[in-house]
N, C-alpha and C. Protein backbone atom coordinates (compact mmCIF):
# COMPACT_ATOMS: atom_id res chain seq x y z
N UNK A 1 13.44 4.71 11.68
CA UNK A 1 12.11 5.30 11.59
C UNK A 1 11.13 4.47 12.41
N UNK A 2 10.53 4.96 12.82
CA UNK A 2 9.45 4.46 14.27
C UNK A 2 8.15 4.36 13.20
N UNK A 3 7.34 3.57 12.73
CA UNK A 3 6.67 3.27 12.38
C UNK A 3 5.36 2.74 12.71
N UNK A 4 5.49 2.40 14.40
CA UNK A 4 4.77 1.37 15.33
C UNK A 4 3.65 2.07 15.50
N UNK A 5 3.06 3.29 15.68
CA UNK A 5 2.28 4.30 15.87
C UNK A 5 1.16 3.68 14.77
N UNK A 6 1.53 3.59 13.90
CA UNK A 6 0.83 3.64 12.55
C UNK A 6 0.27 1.81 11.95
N UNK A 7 1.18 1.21 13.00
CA UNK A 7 0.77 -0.42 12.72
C UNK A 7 -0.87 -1.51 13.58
N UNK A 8 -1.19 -2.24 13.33
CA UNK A 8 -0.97 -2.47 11.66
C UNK A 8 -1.77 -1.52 10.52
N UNK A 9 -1.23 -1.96 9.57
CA UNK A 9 -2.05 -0.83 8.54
C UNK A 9 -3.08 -1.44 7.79
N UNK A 10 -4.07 -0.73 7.47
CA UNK A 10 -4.99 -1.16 7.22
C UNK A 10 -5.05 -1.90 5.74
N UNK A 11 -6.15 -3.05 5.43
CA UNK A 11 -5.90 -3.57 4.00
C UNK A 11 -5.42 -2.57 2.76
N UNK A 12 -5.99 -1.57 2.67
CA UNK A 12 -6.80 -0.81 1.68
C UNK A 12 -4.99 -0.05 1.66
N UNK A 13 -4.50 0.47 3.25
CA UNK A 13 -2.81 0.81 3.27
C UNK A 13 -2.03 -0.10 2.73
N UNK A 14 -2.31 -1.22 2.97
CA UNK A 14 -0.87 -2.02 2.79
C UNK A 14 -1.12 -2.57 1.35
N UNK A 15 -2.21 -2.71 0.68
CA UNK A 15 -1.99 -3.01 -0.72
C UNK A 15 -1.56 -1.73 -1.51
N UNK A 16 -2.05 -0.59 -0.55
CA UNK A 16 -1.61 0.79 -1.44
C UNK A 16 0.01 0.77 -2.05
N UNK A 17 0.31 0.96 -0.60
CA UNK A 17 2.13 0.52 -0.45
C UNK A 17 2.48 -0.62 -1.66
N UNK A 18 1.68 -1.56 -1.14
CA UNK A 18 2.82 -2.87 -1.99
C UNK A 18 2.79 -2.82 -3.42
N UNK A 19 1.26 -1.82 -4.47
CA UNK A 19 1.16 -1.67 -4.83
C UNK A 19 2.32 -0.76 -5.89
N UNK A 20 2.46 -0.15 -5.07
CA UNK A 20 3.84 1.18 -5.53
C UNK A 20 5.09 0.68 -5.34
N UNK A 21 5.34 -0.54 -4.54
CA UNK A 21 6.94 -0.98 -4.68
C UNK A 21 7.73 -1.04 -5.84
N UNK A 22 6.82 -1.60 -6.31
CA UNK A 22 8.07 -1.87 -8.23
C UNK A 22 8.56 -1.18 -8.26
N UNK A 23 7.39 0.30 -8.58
CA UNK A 23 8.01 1.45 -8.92
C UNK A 23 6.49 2.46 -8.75
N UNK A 24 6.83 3.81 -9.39
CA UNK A 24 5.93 4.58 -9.67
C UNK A 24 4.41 4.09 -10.31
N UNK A 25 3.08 4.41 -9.69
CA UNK A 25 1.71 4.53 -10.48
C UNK A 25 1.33 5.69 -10.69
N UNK A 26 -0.02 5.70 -11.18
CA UNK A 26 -1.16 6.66 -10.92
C UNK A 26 -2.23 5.90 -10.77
N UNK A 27 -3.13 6.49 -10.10
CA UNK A 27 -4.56 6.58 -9.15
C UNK A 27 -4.70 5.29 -9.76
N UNK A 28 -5.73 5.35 -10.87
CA UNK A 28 -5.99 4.19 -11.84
C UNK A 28 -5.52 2.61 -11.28
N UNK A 29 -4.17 2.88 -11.80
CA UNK A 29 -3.42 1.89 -12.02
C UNK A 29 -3.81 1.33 -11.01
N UNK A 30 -3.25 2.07 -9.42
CA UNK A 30 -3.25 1.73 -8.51
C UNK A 30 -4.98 0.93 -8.10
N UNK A 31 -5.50 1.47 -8.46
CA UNK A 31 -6.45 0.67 -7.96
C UNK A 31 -7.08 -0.44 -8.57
N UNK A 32 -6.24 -0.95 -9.63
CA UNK A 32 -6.28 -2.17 -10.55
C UNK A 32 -5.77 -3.20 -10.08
N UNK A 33 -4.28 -2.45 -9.34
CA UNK A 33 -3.25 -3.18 -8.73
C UNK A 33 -4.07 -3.54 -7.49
N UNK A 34 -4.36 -2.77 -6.90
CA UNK A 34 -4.74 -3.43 -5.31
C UNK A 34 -5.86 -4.34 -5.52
N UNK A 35 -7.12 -4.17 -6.70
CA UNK A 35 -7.89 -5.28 -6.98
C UNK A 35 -7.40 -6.73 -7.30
N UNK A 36 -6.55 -6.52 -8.07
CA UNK A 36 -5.40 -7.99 -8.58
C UNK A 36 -4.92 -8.62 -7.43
N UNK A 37 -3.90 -7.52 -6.51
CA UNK A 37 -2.99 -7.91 -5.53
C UNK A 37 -4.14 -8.67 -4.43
N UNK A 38 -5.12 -8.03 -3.57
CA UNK A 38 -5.79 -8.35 -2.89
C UNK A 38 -7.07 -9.50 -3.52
N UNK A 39 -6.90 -10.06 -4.98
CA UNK A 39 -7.36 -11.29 -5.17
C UNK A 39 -9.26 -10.97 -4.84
N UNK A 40 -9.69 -9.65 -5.31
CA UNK A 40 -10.79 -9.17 -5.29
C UNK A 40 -11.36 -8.65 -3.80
N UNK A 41 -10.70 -8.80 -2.60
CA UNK A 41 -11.06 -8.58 -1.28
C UNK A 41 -10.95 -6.87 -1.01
N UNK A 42 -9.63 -6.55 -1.87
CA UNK A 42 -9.98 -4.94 -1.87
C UNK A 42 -10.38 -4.24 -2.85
N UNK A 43 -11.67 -3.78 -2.87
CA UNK A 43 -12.17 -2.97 -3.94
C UNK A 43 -11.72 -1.33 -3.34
N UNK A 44 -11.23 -0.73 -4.34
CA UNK A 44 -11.33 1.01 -3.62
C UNK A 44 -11.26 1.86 -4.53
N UNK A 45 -12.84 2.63 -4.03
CA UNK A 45 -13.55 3.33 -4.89
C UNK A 45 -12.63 4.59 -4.78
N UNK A 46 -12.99 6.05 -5.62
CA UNK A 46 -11.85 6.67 -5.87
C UNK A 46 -11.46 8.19 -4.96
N UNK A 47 -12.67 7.91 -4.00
CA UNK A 47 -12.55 8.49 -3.11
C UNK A 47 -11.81 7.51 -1.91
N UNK A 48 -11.87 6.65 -1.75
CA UNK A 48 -11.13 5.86 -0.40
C UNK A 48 -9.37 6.35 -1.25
N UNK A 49 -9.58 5.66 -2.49
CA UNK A 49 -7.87 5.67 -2.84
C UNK A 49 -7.28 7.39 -2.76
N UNK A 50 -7.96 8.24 -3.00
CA UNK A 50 -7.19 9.40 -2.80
C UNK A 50 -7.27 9.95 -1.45
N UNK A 51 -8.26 9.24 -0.46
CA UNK A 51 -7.89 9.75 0.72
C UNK A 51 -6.97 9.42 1.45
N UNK A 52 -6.82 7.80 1.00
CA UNK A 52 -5.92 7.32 1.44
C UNK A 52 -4.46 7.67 1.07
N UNK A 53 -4.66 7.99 -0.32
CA UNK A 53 -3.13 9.16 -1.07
C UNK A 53 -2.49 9.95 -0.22
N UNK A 54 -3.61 10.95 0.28
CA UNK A 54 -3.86 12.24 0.82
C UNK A 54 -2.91 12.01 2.14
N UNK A 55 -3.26 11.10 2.84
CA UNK A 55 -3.23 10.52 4.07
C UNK A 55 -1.50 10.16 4.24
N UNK A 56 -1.37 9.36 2.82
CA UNK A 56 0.19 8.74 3.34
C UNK A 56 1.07 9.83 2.58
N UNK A 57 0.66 11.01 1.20
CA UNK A 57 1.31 11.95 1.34
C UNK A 57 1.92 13.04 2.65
N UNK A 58 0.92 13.13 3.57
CA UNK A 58 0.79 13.71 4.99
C UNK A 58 2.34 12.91 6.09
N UNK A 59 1.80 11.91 5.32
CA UNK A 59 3.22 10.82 6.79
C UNK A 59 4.48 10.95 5.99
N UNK A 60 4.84 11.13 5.05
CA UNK A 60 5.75 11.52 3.87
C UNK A 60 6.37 9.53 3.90
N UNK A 61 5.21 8.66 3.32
CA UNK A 61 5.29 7.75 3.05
C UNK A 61 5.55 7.60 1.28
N UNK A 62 4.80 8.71 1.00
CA UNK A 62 4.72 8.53 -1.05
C UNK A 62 5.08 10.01 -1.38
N UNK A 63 5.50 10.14 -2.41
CA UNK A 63 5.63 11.57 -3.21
C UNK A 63 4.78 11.30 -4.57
N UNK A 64 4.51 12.71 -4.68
CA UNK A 64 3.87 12.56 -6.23
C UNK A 64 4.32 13.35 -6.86
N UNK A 65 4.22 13.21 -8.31
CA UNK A 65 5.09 13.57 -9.31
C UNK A 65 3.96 14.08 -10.45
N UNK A 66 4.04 14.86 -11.16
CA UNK A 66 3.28 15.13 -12.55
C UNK A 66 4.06 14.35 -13.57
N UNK A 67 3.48 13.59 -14.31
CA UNK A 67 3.81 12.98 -15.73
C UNK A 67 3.28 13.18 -16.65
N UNK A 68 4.32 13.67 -17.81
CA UNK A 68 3.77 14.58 -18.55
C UNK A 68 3.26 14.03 -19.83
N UNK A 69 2.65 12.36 -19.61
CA UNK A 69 1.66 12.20 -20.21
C UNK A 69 -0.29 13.00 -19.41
N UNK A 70 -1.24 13.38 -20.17
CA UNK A 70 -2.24 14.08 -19.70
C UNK A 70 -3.38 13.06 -19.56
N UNK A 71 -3.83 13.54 -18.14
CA UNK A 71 -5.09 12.28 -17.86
C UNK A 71 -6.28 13.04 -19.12
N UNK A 72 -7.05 12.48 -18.56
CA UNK A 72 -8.97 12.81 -19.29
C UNK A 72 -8.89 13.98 -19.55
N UNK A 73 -8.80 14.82 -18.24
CA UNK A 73 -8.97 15.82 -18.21
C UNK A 73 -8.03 16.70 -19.05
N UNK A 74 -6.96 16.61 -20.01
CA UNK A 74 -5.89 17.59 -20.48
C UNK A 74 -5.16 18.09 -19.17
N UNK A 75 -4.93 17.44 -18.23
CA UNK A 75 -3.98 18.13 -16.96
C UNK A 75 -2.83 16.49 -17.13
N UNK A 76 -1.52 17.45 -16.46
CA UNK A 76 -0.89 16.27 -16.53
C UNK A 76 -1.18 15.12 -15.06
N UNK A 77 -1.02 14.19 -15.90
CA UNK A 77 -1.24 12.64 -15.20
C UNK A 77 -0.09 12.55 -13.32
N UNK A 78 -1.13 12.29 -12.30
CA UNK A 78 0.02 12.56 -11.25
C UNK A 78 0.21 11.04 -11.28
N UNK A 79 1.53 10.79 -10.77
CA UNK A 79 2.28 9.43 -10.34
C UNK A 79 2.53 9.83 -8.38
N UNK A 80 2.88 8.62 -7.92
CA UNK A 80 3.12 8.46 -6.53
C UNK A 80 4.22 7.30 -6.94
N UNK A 81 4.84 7.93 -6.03
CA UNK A 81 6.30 6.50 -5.61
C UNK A 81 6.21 6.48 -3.79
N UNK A 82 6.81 5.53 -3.68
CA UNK A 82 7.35 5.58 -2.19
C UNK A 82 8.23 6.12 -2.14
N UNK A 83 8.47 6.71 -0.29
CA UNK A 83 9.65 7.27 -0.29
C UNK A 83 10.31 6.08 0.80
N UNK A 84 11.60 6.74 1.26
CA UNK A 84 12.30 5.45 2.28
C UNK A 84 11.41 5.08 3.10
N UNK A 85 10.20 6.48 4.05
CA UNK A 85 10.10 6.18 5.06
C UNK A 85 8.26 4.92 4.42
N UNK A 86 8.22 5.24 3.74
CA UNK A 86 6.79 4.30 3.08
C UNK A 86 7.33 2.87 2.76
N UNK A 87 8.64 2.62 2.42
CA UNK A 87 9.13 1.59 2.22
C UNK A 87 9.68 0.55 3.39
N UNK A 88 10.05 1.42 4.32
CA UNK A 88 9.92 1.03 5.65
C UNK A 88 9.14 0.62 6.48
N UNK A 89 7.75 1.49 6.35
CA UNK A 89 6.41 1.06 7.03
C UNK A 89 5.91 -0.19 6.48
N UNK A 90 6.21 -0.57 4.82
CA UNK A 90 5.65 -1.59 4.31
C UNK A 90 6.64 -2.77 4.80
N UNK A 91 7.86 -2.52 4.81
CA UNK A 91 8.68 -3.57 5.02
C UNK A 91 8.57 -4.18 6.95
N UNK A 92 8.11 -3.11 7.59
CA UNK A 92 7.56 -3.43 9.05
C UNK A 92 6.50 -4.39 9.23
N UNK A 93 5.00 -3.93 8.39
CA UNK A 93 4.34 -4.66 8.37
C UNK A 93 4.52 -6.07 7.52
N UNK A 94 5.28 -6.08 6.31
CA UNK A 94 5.19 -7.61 5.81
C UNK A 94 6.26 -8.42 7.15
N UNK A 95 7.03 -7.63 8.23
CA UNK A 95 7.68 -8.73 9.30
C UNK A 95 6.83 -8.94 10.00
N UNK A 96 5.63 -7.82 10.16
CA UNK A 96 5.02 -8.26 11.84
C UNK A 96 4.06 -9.33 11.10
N UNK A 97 3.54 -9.33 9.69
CA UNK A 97 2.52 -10.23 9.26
C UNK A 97 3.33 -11.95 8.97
N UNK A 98 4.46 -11.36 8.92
CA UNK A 98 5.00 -12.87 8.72
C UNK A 98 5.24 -13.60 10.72
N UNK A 99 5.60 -13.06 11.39
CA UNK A 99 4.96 -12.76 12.81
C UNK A 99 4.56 -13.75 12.87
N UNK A 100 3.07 -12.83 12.54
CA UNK A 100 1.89 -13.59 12.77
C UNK A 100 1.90 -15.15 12.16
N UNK A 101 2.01 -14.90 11.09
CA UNK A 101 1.65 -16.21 10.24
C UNK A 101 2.93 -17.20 11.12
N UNK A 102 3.97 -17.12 11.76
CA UNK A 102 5.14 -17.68 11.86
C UNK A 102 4.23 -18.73 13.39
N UNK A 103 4.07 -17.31 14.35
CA UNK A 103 2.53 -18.43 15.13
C UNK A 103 1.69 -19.00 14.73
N UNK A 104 1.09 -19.02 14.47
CA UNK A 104 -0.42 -19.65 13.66
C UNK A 104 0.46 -20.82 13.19
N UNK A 105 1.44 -20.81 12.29
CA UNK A 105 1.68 -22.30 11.74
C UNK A 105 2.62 -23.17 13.10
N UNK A 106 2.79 -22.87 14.13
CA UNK A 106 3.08 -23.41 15.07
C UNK A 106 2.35 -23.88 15.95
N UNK A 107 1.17 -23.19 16.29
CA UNK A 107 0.17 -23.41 16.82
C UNK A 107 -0.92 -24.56 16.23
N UNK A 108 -0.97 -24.56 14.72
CA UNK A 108 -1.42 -25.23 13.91
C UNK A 108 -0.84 -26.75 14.26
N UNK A 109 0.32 -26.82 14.15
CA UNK A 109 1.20 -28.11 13.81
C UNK A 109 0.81 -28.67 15.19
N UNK A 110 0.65 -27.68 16.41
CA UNK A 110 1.08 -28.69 17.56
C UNK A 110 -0.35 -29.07 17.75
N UNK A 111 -1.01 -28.59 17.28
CA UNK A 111 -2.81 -29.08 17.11
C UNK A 111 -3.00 -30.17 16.08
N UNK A 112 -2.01 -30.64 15.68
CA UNK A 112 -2.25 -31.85 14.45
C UNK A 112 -1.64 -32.89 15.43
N UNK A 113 -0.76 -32.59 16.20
CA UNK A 113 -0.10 -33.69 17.15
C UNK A 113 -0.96 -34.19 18.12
């Protein structure tokens, strides 16, 4: 899967993703998770997170599911998982970010010498 088109992904993407690795969320959750994961740097209000839903449903990165526990509203509760090709895009970007970081600490060291 060619993924490169789409790299790098943006904060708000890649905590989405890493967010959903374990396993299955919903909306909520997810955006509890990406507050935790991103250590307060990503806040996302609930329009960014479902556009962003919207967005990686479209690349067939996540699927969603009805769970038939019921949100607020009496409708059932949707979940998102990754699919291979979302698990792939995430697993692209944590290589190209380790990459990065793999320069920087080389560059670093020979600047201490």
């Amino acid at each position: 899967m060619d993924v490169g088109a789409h790299l790098p992904l943006t904060e708000a993407t890649y905590f989405i993703l890493l967010s959903l690795a374990p396993g299955p969320s919903h909306g909520y959750a997810i955006m509890k998770d990406v507050l935790m994961l991103s250590q307060g740097r990503v806040v996302l209000s609930t329009g960014t997170l479902y556009g962003a839903l919207k967005r990686l449903l479209e690349l067939d990165w996540i699927y969603r599911t009805e769970d038939p526990q019921l949100d607020g509203n009496d409708r059932p509760r949707k979940t998102y998982r990754l699919t291979v090709k979302g698990r792939g895009a995430l697993e692209a970007e944590v290589t190209r970010l380790e990459s990065l970081l793999s320069v920087a600490q080389k560059r670093a060291v020979a600047g201490r010498a």
